[in-house]
N, C-alpha and C. Protein backbone atom coordinates (compact mmCIF):
# COMPACT_ATOMS: atom_id res chain seq x y z
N UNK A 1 -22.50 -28.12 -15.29
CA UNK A 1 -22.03 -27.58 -14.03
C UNK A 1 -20.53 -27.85 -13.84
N UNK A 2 -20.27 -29.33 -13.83
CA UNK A 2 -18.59 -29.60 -13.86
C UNK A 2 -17.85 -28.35 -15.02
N UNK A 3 -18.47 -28.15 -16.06
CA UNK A 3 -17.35 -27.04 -17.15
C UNK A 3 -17.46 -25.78 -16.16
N UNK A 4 -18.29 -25.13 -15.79
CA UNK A 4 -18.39 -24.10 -14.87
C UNK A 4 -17.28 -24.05 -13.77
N UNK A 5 -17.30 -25.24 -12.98
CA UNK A 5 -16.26 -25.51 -11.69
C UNK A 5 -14.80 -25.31 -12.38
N UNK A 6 -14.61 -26.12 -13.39
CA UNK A 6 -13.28 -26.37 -14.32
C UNK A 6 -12.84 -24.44 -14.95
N UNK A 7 -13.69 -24.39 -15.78
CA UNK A 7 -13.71 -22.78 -16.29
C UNK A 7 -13.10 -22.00 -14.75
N UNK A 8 -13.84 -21.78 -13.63
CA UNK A 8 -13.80 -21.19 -13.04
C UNK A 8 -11.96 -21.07 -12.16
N UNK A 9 -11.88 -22.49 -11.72
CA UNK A 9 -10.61 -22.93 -11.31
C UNK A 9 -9.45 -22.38 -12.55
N UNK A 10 -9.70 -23.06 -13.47
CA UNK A 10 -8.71 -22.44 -14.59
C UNK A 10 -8.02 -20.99 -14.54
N UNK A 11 -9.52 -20.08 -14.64
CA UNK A 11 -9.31 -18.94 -14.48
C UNK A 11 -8.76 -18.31 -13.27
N UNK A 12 -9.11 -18.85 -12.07
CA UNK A 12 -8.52 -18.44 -10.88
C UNK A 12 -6.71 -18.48 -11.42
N UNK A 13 -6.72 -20.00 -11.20
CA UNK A 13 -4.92 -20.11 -11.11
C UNK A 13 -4.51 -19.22 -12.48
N UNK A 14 -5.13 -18.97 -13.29
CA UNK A 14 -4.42 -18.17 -14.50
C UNK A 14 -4.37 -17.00 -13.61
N UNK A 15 -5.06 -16.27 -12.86
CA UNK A 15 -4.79 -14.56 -12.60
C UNK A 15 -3.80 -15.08 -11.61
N UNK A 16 -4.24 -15.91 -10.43
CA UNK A 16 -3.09 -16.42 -9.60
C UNK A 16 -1.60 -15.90 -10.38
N UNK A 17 -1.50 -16.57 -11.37
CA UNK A 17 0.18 -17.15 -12.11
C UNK A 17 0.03 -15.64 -12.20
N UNK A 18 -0.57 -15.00 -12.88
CA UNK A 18 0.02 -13.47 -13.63
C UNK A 18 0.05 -12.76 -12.42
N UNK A 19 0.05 -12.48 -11.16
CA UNK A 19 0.01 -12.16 -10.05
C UNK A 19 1.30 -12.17 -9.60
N UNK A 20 1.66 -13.49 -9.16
CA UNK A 20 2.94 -14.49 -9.08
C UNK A 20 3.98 -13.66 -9.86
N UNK A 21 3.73 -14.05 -11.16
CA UNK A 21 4.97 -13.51 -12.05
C UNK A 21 5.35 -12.03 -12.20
N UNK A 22 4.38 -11.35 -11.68
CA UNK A 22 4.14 -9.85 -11.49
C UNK A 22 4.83 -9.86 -10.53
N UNK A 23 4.24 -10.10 -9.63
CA UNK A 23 5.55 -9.59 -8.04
C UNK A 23 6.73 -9.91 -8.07
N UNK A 24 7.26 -11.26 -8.67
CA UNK A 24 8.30 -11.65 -8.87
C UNK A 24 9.10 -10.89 -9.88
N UNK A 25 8.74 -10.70 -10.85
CA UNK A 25 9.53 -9.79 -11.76
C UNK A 25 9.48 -8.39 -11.56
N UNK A 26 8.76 -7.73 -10.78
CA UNK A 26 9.18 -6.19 -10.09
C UNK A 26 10.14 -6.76 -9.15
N UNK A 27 10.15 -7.54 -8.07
CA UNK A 27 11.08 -7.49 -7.47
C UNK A 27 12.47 -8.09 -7.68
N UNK A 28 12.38 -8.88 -9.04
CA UNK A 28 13.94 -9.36 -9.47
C UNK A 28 14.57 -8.02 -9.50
N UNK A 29 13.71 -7.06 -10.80
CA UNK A 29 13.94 -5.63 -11.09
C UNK A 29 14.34 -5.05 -10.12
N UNK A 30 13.90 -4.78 -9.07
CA UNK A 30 14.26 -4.07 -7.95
C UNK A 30 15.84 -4.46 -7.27
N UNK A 31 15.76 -5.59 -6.55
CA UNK A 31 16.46 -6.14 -5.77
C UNK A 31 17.50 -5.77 -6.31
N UNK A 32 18.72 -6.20 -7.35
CA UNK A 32 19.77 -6.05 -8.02
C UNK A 32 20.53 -4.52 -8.39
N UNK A 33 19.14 -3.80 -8.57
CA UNK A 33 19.43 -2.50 -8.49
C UNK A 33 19.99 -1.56 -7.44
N UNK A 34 18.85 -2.26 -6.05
CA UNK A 34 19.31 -1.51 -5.38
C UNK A 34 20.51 -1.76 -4.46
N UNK A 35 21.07 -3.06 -4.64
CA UNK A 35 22.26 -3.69 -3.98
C UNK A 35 23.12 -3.29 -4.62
N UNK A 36 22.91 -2.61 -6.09
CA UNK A 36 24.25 -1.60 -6.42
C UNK A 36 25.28 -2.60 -6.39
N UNK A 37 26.82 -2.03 -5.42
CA UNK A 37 27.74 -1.92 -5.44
C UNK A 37 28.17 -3.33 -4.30
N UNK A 38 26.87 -4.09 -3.94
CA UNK A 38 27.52 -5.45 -3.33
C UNK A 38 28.14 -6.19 -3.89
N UNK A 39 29.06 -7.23 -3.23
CA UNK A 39 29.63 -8.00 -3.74
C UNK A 39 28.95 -9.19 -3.93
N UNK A 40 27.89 -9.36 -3.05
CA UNK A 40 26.54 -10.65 -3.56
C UNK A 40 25.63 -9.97 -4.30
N UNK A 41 24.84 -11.07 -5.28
CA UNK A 41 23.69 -11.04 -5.60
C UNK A 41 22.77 -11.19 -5.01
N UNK A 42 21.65 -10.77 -4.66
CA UNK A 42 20.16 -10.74 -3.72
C UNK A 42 19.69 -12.03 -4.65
N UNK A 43 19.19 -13.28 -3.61
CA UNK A 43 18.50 -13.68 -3.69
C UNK A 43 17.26 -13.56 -4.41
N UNK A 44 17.60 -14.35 -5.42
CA UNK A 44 16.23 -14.44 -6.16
C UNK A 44 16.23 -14.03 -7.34
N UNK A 45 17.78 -13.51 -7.77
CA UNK A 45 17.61 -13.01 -8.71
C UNK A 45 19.32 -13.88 -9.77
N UNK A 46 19.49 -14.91 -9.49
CA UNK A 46 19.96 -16.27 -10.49
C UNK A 46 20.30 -15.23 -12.18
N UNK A 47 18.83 -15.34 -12.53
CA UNK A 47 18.78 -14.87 -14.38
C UNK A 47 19.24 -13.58 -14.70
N UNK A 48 18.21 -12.57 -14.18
CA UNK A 48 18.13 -11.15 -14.07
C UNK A 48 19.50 -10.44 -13.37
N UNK A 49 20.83 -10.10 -14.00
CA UNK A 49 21.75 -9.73 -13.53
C UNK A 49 22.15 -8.37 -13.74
N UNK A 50 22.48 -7.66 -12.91
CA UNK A 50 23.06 -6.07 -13.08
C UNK A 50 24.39 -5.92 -12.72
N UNK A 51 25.45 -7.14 -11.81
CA UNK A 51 26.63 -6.93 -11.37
C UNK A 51 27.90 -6.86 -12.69
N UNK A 52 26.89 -7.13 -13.49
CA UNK A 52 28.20 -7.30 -14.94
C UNK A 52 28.46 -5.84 -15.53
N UNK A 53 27.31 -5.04 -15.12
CA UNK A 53 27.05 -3.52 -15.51
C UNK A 53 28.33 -2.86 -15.56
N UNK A 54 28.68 -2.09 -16.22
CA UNK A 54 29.72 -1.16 -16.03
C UNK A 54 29.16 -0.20 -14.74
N UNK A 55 30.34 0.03 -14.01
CA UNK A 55 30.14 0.91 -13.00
C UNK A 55 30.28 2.43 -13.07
N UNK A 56 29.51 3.47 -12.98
CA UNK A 56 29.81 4.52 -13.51
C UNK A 56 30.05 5.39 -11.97
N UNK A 57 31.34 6.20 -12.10
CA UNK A 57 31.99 7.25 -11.22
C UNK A 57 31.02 7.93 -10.77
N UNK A 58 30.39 8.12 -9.83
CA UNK A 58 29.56 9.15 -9.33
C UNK A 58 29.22 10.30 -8.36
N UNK A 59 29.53 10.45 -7.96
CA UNK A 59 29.71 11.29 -6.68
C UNK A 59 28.58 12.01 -6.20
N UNK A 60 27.74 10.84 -5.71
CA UNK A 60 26.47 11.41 -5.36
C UNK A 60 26.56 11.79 -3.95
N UNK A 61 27.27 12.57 -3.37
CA UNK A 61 26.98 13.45 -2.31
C UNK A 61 27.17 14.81 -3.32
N UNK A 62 27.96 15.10 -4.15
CA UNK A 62 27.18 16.49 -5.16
C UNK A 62 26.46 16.16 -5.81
N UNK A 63 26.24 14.86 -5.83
CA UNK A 63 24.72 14.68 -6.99
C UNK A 63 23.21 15.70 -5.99
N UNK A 64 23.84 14.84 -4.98
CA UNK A 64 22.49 15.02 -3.57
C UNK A 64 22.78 16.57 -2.71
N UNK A 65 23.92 17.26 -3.29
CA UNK A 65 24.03 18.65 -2.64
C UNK A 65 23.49 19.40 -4.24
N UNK A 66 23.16 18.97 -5.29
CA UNK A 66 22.59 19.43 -6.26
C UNK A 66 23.95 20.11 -6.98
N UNK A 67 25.28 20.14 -7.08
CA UNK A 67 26.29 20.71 -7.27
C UNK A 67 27.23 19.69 -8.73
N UNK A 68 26.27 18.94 -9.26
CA UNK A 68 26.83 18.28 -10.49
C UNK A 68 25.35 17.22 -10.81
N UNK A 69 25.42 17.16 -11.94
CA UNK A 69 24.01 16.30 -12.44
C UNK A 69 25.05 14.98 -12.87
N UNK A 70 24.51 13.75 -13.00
CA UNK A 70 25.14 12.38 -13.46
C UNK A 70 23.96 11.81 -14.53
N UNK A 71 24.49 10.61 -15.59
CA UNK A 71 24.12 9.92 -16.39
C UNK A 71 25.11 8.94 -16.24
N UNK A 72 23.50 7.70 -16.48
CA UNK A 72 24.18 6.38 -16.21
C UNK A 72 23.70 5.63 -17.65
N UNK A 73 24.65 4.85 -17.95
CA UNK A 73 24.37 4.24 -19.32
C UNK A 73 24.77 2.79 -19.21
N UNK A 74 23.95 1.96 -19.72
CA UNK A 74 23.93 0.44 -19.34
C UNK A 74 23.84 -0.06 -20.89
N UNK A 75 24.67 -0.95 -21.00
CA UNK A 75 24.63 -1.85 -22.11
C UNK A 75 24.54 -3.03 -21.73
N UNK A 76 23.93 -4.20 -22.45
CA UNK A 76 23.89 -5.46 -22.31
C UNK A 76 24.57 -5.91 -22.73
N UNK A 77 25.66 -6.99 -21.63
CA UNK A 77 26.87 -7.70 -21.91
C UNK A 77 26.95 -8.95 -21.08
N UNK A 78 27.69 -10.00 -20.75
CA UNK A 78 27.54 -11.10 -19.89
C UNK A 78 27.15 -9.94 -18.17
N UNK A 79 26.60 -10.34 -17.93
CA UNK A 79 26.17 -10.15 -16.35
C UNK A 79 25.36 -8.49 -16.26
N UNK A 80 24.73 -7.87 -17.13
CA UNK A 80 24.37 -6.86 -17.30
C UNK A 80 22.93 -7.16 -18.46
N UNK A 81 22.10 -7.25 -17.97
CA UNK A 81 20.69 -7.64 -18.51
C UNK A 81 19.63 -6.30 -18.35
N UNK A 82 20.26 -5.15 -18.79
CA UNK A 82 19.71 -3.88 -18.76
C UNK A 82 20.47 -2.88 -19.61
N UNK A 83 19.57 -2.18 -20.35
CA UNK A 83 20.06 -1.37 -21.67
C UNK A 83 19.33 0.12 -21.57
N UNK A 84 20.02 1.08 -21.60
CA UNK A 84 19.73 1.98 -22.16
C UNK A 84 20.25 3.13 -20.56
N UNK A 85 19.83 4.39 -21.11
CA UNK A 85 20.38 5.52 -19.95
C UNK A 85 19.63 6.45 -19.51
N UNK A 86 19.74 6.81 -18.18
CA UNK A 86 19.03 7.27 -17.20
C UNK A 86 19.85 8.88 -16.91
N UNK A 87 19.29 9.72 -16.04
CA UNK A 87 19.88 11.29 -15.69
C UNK A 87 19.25 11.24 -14.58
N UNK A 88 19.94 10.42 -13.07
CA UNK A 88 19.12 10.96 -12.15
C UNK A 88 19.30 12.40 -11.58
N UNK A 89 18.22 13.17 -10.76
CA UNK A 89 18.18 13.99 -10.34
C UNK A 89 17.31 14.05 -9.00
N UNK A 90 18.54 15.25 -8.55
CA UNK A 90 17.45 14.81 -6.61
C UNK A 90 16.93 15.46 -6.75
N UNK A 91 15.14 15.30 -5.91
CA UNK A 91 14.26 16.26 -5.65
C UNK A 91 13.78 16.98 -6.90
N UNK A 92 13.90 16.07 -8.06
CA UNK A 92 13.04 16.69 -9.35
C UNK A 92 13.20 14.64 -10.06
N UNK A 93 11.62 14.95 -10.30
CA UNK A 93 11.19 13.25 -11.33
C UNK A 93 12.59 13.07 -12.29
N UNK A 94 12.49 12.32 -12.69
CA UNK A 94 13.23 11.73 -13.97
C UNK A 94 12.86 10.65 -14.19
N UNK A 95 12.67 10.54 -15.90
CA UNK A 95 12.11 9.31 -16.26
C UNK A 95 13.47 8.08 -16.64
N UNK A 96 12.91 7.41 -16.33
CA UNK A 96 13.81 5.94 -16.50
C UNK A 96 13.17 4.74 -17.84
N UNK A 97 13.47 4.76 -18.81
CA UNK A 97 13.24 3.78 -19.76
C UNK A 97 14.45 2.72 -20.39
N UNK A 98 14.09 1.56 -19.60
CA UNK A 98 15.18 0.83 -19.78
C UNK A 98 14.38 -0.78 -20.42
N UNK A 99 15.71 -1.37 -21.60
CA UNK A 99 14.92 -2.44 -22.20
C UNK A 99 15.95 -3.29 -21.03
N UNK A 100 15.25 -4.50 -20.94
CA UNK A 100 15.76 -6.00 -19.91
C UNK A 100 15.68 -7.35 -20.77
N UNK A 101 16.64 -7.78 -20.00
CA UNK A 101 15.97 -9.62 -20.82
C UNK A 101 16.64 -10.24 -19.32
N UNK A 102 16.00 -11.40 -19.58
CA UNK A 102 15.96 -12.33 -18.59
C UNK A 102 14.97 -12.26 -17.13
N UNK A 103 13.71 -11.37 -17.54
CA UNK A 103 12.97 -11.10 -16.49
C UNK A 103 11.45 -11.88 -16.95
N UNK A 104 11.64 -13.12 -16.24
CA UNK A 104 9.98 -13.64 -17.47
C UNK A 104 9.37 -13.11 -18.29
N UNK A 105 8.45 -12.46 -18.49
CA UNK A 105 7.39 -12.16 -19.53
C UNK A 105 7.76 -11.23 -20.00
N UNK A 106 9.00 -10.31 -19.18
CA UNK A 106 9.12 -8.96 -19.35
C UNK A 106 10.15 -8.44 -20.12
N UNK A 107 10.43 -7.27 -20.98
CA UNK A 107 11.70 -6.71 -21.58
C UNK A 107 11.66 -5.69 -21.93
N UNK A 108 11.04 -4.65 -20.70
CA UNK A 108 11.05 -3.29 -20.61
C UNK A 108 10.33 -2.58 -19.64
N UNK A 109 11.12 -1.89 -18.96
CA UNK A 109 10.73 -0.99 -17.37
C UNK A 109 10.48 0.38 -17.63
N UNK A 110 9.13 1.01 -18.00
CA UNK A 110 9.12 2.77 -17.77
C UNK A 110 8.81 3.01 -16.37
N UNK A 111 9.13 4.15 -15.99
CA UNK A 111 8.80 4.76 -14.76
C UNK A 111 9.22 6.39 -14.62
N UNK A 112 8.68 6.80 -13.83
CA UNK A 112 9.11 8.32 -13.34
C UNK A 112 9.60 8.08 -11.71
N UNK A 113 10.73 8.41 -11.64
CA UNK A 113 11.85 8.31 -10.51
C UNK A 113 12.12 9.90 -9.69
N UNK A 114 12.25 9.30 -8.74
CA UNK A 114 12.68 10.57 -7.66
C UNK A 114 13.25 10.21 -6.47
N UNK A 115 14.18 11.28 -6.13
CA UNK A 115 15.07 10.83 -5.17
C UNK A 115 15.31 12.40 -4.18
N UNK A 116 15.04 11.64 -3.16
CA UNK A 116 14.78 13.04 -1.85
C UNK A 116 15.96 12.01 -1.07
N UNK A 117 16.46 12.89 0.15
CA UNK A 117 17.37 12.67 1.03
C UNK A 117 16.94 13.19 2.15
N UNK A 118 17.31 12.71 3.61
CA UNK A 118 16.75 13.34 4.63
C UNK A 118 18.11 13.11 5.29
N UNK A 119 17.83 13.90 6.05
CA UNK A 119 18.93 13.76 7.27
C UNK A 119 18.98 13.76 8.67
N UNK A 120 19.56 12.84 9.30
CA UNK A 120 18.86 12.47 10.46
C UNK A 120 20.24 12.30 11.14
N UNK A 121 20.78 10.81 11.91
CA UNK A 121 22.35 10.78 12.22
C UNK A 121 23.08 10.82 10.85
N UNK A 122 22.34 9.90 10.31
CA UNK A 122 23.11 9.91 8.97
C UNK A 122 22.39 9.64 7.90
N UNK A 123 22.76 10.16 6.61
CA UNK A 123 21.82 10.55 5.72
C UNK A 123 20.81 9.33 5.09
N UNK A 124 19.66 9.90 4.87
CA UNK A 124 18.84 8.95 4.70
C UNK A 124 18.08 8.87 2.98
N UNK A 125 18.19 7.97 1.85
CA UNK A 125 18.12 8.33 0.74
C UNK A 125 16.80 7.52 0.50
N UNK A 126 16.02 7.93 -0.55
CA UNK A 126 14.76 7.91 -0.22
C UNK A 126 14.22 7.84 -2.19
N UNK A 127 14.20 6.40 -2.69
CA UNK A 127 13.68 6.49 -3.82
C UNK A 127 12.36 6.03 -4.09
N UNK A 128 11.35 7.26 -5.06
CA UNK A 128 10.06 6.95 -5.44
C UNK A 128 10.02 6.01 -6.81
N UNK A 129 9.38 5.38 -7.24
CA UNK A 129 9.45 4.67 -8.58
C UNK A 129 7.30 5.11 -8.44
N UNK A 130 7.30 5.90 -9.53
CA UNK A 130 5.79 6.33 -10.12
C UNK A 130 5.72 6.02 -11.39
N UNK A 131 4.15 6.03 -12.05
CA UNK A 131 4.00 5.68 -12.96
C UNK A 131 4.65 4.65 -13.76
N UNK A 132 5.34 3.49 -13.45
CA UNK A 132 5.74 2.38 -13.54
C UNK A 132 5.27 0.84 -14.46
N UNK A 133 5.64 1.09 -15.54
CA UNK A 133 5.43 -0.11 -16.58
C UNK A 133 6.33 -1.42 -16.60
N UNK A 134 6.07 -2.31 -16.39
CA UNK A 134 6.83 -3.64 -16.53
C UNK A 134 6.06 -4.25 -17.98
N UNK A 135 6.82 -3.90 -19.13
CA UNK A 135 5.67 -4.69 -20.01
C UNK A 135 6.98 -5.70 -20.75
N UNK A 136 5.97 -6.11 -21.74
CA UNK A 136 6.64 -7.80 -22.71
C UNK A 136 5.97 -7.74 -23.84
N UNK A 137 5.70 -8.95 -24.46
CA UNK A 137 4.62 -9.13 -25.68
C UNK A 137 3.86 -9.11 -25.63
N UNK A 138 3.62 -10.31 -23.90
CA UNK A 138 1.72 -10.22 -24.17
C UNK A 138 1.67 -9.83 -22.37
N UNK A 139 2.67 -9.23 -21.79
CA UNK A 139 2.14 -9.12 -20.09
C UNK A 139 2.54 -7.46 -20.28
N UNK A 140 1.89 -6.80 -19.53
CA UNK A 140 1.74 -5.53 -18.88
C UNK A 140 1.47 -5.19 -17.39
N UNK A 141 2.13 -4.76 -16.43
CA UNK A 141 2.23 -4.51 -15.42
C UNK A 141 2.14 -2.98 -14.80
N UNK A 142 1.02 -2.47 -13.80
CA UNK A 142 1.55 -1.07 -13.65
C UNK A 142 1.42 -0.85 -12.52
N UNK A 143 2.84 -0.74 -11.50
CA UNK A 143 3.27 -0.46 -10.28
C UNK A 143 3.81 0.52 -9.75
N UNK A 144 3.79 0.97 -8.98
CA UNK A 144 5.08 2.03 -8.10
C UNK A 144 5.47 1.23 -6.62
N UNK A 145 7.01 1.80 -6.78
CA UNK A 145 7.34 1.39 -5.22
C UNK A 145 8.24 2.62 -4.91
N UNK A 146 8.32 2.26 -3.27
CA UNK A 146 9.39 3.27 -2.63
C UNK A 146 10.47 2.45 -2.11
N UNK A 147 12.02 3.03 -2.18
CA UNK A 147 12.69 1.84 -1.04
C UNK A 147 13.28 3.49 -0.45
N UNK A 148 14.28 3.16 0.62
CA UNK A 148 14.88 3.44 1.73
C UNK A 148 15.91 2.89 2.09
N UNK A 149 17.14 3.66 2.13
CA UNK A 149 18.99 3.15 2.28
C UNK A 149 19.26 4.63 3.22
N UNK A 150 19.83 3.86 4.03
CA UNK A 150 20.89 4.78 5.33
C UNK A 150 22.24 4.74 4.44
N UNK A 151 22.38 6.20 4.58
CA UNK A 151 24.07 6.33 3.46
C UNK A 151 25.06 6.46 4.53
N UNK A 152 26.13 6.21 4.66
CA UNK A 152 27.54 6.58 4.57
C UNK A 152 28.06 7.30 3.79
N UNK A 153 28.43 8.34 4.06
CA UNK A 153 29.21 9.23 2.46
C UNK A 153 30.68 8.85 3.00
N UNK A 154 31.20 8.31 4.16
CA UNK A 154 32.74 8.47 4.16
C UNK A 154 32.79 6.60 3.67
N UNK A 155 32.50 6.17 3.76
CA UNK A 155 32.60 4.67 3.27
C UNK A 155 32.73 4.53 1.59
N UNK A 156 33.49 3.17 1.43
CA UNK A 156 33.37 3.23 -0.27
C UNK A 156 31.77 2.92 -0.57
N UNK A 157 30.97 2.03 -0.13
CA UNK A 157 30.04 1.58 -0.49
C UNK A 157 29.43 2.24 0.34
N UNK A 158 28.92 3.65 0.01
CA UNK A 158 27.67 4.49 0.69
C UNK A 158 26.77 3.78 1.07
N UNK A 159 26.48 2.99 0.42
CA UNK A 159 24.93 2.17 1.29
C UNK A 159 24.98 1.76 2.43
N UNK A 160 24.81 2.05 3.97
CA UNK A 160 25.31 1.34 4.67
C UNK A 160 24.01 0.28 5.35
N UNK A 161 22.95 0.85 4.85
CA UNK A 161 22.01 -0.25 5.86
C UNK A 161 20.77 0.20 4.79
N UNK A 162 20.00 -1.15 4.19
CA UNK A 162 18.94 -1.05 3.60
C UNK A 162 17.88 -1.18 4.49
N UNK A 163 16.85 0.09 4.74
CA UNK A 163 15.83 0.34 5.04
C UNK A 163 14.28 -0.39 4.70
N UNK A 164 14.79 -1.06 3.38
CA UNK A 164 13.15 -1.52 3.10
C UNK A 164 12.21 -0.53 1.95
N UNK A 165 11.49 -0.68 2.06
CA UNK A 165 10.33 -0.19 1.29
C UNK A 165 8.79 -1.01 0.73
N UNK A 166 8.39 -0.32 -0.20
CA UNK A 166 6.95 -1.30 -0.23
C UNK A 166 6.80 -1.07 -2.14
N UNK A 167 6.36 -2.01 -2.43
CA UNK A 167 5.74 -2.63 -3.99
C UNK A 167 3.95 -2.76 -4.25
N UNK A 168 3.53 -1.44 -4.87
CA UNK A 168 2.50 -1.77 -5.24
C UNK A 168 2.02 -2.23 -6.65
N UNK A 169 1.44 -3.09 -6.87
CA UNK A 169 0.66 -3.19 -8.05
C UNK A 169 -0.50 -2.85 -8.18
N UNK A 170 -0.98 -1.90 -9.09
CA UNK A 170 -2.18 -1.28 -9.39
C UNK A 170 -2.69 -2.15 -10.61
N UNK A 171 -2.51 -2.20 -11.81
CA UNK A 171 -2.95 -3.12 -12.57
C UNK A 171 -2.22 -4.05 -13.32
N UNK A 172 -2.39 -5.10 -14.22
CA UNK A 172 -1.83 -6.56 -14.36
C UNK A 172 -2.86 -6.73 -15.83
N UNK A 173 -1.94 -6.59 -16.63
CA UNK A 173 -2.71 -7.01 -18.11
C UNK A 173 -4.03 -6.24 -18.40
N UNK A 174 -4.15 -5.08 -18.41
CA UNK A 174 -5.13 -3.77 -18.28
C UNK A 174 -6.35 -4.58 -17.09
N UNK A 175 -6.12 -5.27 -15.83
CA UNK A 175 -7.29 -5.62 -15.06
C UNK A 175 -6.70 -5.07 -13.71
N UNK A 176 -7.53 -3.92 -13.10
CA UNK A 176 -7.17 -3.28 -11.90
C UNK A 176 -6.69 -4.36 -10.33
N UNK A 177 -5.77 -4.19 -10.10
CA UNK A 177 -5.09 -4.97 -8.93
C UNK A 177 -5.41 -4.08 -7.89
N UNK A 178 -4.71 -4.53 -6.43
CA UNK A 178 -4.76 -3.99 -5.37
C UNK A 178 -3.50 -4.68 -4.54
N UNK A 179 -2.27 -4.81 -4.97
CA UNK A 179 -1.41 -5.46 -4.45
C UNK A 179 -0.45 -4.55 -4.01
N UNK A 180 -0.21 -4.81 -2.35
CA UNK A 180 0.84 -4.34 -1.97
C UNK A 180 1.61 -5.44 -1.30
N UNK A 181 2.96 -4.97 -1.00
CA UNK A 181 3.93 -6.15 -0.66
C UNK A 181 5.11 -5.58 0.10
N UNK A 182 6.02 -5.77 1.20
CA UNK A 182 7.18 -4.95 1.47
C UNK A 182 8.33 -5.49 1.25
N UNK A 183 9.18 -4.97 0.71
CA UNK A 183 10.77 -5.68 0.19
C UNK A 183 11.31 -5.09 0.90
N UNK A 184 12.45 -5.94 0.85
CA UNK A 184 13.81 -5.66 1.61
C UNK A 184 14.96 -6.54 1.01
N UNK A 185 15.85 -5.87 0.64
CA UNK A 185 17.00 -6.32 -0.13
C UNK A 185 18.14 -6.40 0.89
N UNK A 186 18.84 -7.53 0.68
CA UNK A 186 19.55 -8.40 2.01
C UNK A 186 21.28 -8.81 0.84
């Protein structure tokens, strides 16, 4: 009976930890990304760095009037822990396959991306993350999230107020989850 209690506990805190390290490493992923063009790093994210990134020219108010397409290309260098290149596009998917290091278990993000805009006082930008892989050697993760940023187009740093969004996890090492969570990048 005691191996039963022991077995059982074991196993708990093991899905516990892969749980843990799951939310935590979508949202290192997240956070850094979407703070873009701050001059801080978001909390929480120490290892996992994107501010070293080369910054690429963009002009996403014709990205978002559909009047020029952009590509972003990331190499790994001191402060840039993300590799490879993306073609976003508004209001049509695009896939995102990017390799990472410094994200625990993890060192590679697929997903299908989309980006709608609304407009309200001021424009409101609106990213889907679907079909969503966080995998490694031996962890696999499969999530989608949405976030939400109030733009400024006359400001240098368009972002003017992060909205939030929500993080789901659907499954965790091929075993079906049910995790949702809401972020907000500060």
């Amino acid at each position: 009976m005691q191996f039963l209690i022991v077995l059982l506990i074991s196993f708990t805190t093991k899905a516990t930890t892969e749980v843990e390290d799951a939310k935590r490493s979508i949202q290192e992923l997240i956070r850094p990304l979407i703070a873009g063009a701050s001059k801080t790093r978001p909390k929480g994210t120490e290892k996992f760095r994107v501010d070293g990134c080369d910054k690429t020219k963009i002009n996403w108010m014709n990205v978002l009037m559909m009047k020029e397409k952009a590509s972003v290309t990331y190499k790994f260098k001191e402060g840039c822990d993300i590799q490879g290149t993306i073609h976003p596009k508004v209001f049509q998917s695009f896939p995102a396959v990017l390799e990472l290091r410094n994200i625990r278990s993890y060192n590679k993000v697929e997903s299908q991306n989309k980006i709608t805009a609304m407009l309200e006082t001021k424009p409101i930008l609106n990213l889907e993350m679907r079909e969503g892989f966080l995998s490694g050697k031996t962890s696999k993760v499969k999530f989608e999230a949405d976030y939400r940023v109030q733009l400024n187009p006359v400001n240098k740093n368009p972002v003017e107020k992060n909205l939030g969004g929500e993080l789901r996890i659907t499954e965790i090492n091929g075993k079906k989850a049910s995790i949702k969570q809401k972020i907000l990048v500060q």
